[in-house]
Protein backbone atom coordinates (compact mmCIF):
# COMPACT_ATOMS: atom_id res chain seq x y z
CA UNK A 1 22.18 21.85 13.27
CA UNK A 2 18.99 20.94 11.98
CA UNK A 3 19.27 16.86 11.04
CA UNK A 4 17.23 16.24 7.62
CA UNK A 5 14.45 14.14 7.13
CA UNK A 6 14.80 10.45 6.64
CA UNK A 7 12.24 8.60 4.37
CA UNK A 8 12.08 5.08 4.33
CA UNK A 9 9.67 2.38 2.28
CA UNK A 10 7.38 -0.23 3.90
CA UNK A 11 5.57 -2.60 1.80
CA UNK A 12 3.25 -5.07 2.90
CA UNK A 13 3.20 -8.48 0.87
CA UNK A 14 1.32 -11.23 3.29
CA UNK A 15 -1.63 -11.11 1.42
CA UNK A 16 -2.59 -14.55 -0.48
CA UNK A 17 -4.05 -12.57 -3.67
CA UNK A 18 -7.35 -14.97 -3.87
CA UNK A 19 -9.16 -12.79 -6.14
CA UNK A 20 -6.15 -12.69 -9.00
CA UNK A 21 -6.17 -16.58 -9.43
CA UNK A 22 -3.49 -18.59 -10.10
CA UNK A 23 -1.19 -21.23 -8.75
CA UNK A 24 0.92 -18.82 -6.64
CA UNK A 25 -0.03 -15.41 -4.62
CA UNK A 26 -0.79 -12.49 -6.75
CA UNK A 27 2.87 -10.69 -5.57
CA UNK A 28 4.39 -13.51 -6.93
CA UNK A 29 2.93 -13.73 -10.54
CA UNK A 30 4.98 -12.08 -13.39
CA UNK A 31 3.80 -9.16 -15.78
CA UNK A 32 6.22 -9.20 -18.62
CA UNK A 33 8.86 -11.22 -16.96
CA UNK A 34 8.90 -10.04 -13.35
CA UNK A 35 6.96 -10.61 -10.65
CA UNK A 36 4.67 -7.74 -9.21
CA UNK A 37 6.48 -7.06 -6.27
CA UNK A 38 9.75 -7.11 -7.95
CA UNK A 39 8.29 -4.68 -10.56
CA UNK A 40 6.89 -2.22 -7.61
CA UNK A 41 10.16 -2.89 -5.98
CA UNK A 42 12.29 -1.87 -8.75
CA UNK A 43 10.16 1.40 -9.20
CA UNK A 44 10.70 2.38 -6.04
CA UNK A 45 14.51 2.11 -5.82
CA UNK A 46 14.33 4.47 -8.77
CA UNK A 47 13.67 7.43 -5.87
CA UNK A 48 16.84 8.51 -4.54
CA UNK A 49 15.10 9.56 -1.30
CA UNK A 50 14.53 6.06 -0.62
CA UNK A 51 17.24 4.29 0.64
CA UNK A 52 16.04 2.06 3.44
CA UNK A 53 13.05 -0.64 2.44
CA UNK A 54 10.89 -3.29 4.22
CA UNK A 55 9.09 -5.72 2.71
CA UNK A 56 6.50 -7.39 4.95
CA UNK A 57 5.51 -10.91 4.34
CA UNK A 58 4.02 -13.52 6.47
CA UNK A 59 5.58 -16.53 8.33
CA UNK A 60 4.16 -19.06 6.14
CA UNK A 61 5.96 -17.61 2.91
CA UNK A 62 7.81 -19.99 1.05
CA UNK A 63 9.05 -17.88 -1.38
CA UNK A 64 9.51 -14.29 -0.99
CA UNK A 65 13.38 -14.38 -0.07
CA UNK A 66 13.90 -16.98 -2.80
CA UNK A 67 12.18 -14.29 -5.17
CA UNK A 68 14.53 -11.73 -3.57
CA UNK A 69 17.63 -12.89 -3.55
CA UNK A 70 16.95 -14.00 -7.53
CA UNK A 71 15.89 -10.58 -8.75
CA UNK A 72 18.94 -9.20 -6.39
CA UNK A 73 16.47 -6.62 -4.54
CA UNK A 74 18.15 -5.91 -1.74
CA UNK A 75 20.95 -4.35 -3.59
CA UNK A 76 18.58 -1.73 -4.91
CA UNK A 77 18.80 0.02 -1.35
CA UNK A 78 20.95 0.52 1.26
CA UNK A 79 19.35 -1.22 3.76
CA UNK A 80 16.61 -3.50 2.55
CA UNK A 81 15.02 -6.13 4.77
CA UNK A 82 12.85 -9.22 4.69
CA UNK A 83 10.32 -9.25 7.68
CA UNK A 84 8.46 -12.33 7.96
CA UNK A 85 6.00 -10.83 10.52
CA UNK A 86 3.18 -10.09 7.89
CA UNK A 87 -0.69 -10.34 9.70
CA UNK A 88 -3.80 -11.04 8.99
CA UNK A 89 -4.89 -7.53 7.88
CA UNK A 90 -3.00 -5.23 6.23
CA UNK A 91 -3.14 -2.96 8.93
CA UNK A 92 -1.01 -5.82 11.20
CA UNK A 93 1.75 -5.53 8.31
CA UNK A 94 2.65 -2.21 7.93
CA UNK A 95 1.76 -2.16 11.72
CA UNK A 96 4.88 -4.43 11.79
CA UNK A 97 6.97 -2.81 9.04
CA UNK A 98 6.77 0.73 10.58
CA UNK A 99 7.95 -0.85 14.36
CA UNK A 100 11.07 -2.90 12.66
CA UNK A 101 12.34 0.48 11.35
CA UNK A 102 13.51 1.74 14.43
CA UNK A 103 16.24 -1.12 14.10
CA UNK A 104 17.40 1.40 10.58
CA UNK A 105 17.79 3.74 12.35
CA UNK A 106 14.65 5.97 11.74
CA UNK A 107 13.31 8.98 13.82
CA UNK A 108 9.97 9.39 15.00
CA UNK A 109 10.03 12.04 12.74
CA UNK A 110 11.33 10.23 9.97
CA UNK A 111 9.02 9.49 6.74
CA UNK A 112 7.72 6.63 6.22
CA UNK A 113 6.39 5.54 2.87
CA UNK A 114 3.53 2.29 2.50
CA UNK A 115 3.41 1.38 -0.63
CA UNK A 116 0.95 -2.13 -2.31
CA UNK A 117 3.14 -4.67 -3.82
CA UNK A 118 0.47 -4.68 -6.40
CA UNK A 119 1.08 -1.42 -7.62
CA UNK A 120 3.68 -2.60 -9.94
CA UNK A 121 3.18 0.33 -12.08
CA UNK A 122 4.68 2.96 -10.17
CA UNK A 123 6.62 5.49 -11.18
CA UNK A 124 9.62 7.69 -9.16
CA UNK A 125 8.24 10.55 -10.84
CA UNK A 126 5.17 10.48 -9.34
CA UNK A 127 6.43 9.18 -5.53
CA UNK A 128 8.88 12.37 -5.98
CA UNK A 129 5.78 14.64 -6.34
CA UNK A 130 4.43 13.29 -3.73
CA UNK A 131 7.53 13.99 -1.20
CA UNK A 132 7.80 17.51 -2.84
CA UNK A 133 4.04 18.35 -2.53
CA UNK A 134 3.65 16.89 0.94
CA UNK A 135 6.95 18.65 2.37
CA UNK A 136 7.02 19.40 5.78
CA UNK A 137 3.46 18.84 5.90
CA UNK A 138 1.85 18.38 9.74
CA UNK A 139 0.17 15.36 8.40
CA UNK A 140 1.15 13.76 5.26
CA UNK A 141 -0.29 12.58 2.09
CA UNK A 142 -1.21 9.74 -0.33
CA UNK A 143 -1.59 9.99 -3.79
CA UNK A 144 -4.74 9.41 -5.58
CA UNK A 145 -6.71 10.24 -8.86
CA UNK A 146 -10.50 11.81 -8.52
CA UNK A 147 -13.19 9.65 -9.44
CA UNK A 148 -14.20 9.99 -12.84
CA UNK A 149 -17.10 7.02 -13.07
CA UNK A 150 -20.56 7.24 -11.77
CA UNK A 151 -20.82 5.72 -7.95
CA UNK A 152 -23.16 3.23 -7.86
CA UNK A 153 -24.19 1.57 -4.33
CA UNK A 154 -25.53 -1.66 -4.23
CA UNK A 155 -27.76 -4.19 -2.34
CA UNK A 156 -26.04 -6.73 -0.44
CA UNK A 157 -26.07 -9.93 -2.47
CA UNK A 158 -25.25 -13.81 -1.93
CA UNK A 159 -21.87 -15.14 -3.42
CA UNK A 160 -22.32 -15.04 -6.99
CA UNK A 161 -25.96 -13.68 -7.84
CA UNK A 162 -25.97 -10.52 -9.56
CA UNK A 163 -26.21 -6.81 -7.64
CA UNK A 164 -29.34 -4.34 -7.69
CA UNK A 165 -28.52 -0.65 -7.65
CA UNK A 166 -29.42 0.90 -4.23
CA UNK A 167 -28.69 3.74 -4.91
CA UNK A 168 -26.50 6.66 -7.08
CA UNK A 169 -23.67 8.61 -5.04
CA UNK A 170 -22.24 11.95 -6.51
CA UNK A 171 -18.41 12.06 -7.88
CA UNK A 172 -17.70 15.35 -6.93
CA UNK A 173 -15.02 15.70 -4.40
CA UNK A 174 -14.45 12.08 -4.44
CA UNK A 175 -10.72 10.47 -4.93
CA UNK A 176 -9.57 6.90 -5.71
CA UNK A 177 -6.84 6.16 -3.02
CA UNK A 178 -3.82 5.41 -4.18
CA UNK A 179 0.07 3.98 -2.96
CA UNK A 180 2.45 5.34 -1.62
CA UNK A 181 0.81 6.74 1.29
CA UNK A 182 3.19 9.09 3.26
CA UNK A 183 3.27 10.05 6.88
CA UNK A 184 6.08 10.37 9.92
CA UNK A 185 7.03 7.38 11.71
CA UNK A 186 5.79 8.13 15.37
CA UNK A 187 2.19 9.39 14.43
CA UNK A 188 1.92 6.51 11.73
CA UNK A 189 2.45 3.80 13.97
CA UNK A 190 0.70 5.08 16.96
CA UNK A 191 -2.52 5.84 14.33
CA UNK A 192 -2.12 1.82 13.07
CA UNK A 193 -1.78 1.15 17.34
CA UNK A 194 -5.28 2.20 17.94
CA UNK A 195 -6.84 1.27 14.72
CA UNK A 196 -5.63 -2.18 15.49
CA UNK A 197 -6.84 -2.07 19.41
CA UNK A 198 -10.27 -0.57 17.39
CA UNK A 199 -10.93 -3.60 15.86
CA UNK A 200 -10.20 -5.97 18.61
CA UNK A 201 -13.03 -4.09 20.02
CA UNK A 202 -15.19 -4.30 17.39
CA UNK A 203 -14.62 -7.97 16.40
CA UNK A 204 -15.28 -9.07 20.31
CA UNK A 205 -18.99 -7.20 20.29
CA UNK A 206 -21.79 -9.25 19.13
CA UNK A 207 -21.88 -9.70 15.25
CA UNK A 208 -18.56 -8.16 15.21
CA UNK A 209 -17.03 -11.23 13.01
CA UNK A 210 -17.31 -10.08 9.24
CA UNK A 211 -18.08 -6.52 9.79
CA UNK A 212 -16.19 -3.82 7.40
CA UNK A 213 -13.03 -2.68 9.10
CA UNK A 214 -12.81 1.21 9.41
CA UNK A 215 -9.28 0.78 8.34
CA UNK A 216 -8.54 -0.18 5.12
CA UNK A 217 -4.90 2.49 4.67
CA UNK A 218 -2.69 4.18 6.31
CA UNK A 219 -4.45 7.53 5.55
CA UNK A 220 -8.22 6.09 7.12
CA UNK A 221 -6.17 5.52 10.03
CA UNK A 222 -4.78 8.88 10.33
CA UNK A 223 -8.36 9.98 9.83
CA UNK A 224 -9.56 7.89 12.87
CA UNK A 225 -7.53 10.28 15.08
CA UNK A 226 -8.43 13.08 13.59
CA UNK A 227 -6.31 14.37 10.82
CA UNK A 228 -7.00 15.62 7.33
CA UNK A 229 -4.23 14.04 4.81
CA UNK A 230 -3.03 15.32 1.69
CA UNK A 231 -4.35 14.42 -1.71
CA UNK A 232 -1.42 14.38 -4.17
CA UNK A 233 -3.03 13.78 -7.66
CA UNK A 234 -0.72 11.15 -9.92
CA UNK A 235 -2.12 9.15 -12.43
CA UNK A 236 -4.93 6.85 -13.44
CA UNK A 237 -1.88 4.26 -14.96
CA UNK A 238 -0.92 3.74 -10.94
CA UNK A 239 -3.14 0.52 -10.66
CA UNK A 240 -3.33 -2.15 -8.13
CA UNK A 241 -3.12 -5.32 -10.18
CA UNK A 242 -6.22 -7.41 -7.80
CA UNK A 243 -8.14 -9.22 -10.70
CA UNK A 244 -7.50 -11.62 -13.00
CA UNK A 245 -8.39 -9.14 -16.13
CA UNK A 246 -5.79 -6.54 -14.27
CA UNK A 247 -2.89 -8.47 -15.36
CA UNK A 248 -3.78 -7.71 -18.83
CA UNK A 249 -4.18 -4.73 -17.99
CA UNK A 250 -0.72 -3.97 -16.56
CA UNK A 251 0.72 -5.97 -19.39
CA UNK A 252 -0.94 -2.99 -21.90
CA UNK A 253 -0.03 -0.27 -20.01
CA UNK A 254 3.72 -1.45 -19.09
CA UNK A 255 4.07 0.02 -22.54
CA UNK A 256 2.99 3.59 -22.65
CA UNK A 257 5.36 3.54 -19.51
CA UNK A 258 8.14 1.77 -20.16
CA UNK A 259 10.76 3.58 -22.70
């Protein structure tokens, strides 16, 4: 007998959300009554696939199972648990949140889903495409939405002055990445392993401090060993709330999505 696939949801949420302002972290800010994460929470519980979550924060948070336990999140899934063993990268948190789900019970071979707290937009519509398109896929898959805007690079600049052009990059074949990220539980966390042993290399070299990780997702790490992942196209409305103006944003488009 052939045991079916388990998928299970790992968000990271130890990020302090500078760039959105206010008095709190981003995660913690409401759009239309609810804070992100509870929104991207609450969209996620809507796939019946997911039954298991994680939501990674770091030690120092004062408030994430206050938020919790108000909102009642953790009766959205069967098993849903706080993990305050968030890092100082991304990378370190879902690092974390895909080791503590061993302790659900999941399978090497189990699915794993990463999803950005500040995605509060999402859809289960869209995660179910991406669980039927991906399948039984070697690798795995992300969703994401091709670029549609001219890619400018630019000089590097001080803090604050204006950027020159440096130059113009084509669009074609180029895709936005996007959240949930999919990918099996063993080759996920042994891809975020030597990313993470990567940059302890890099940052010890000379200059390393300050350099642009390699690793900025899940899928970039799976590319660092040498796999290809999925693109699973879903929708421009998927944003990641990161500005102050994106709140606004979110607020508008909470809208066209909600009935």
């Amino acid at each position: 007998m052939v045991n079916e696939s388990q998928y299970f949801l790992v968000m990271p949420c130890a990020g302090s959300g500078l760039r959105a302002g206010g008095e709190v972290a981003k995660q913690y800010q409401h759009v239309e009554g609810l804070p992100l994460v509870v929104r991207s929470l609450q969209g996620l519980a809507r796939v019946p696939q997911l039954k298991s979550a994680v939501l990674v924060v770091s030690p120092q948070d004062p408030m994430a199972r206050q938020v919790m336990q108000a909102h009642g999140c953790a009766h959205w899934f069967d098993h849903f648990n706080v993990l305050a063993q968030g890092g100082a990268t991304r990378m370190e948190s879902v690092l974390a949140g895909v080791r503590s789900l061993a302790l659900m019970g999941a399978r090497e071979s189990d699915w794993v889903l990463v999803h950005d707290a500040a995605r509060c937009l999402i859809q289960a519509q869209w995660v179910e495409q991406l669980i039927r398109e991906v399948g039984d896929d070697p690798v795995g898959g992300i969703l994401a939405w091709p670029l549609s805007d001219t890619l400018k690079e630019a000089h590097a600049s001080k803090p604050h002055e204006s950027s020159r052009i440096l130059s113009t990059h084509s669009r074609a074949h180029k895709w936005l990445a996007q959240t949930p990220q999919m990918f099996r539980v063993g080759p996920l966390q042994k891809a975020l392993e030597s990313a993470t042993a990567q940059l302890a290399i890099d940052l010890a070299q000379p200059h390393g401090e300050g350099s642009e990780p390699r690793v900025t997702d899940e899928a970039s790490a799976m590319e660092a060993v040498g796999l290809s992942p999925l693109l699973v196209k879903a929708s421009a409305l998927n944003i990641k709330v990161t500005y102050a103006e994106d709140f606004a944003l979110a607020r508008a488009l909470l809208t066209l999505l909600e009935p």
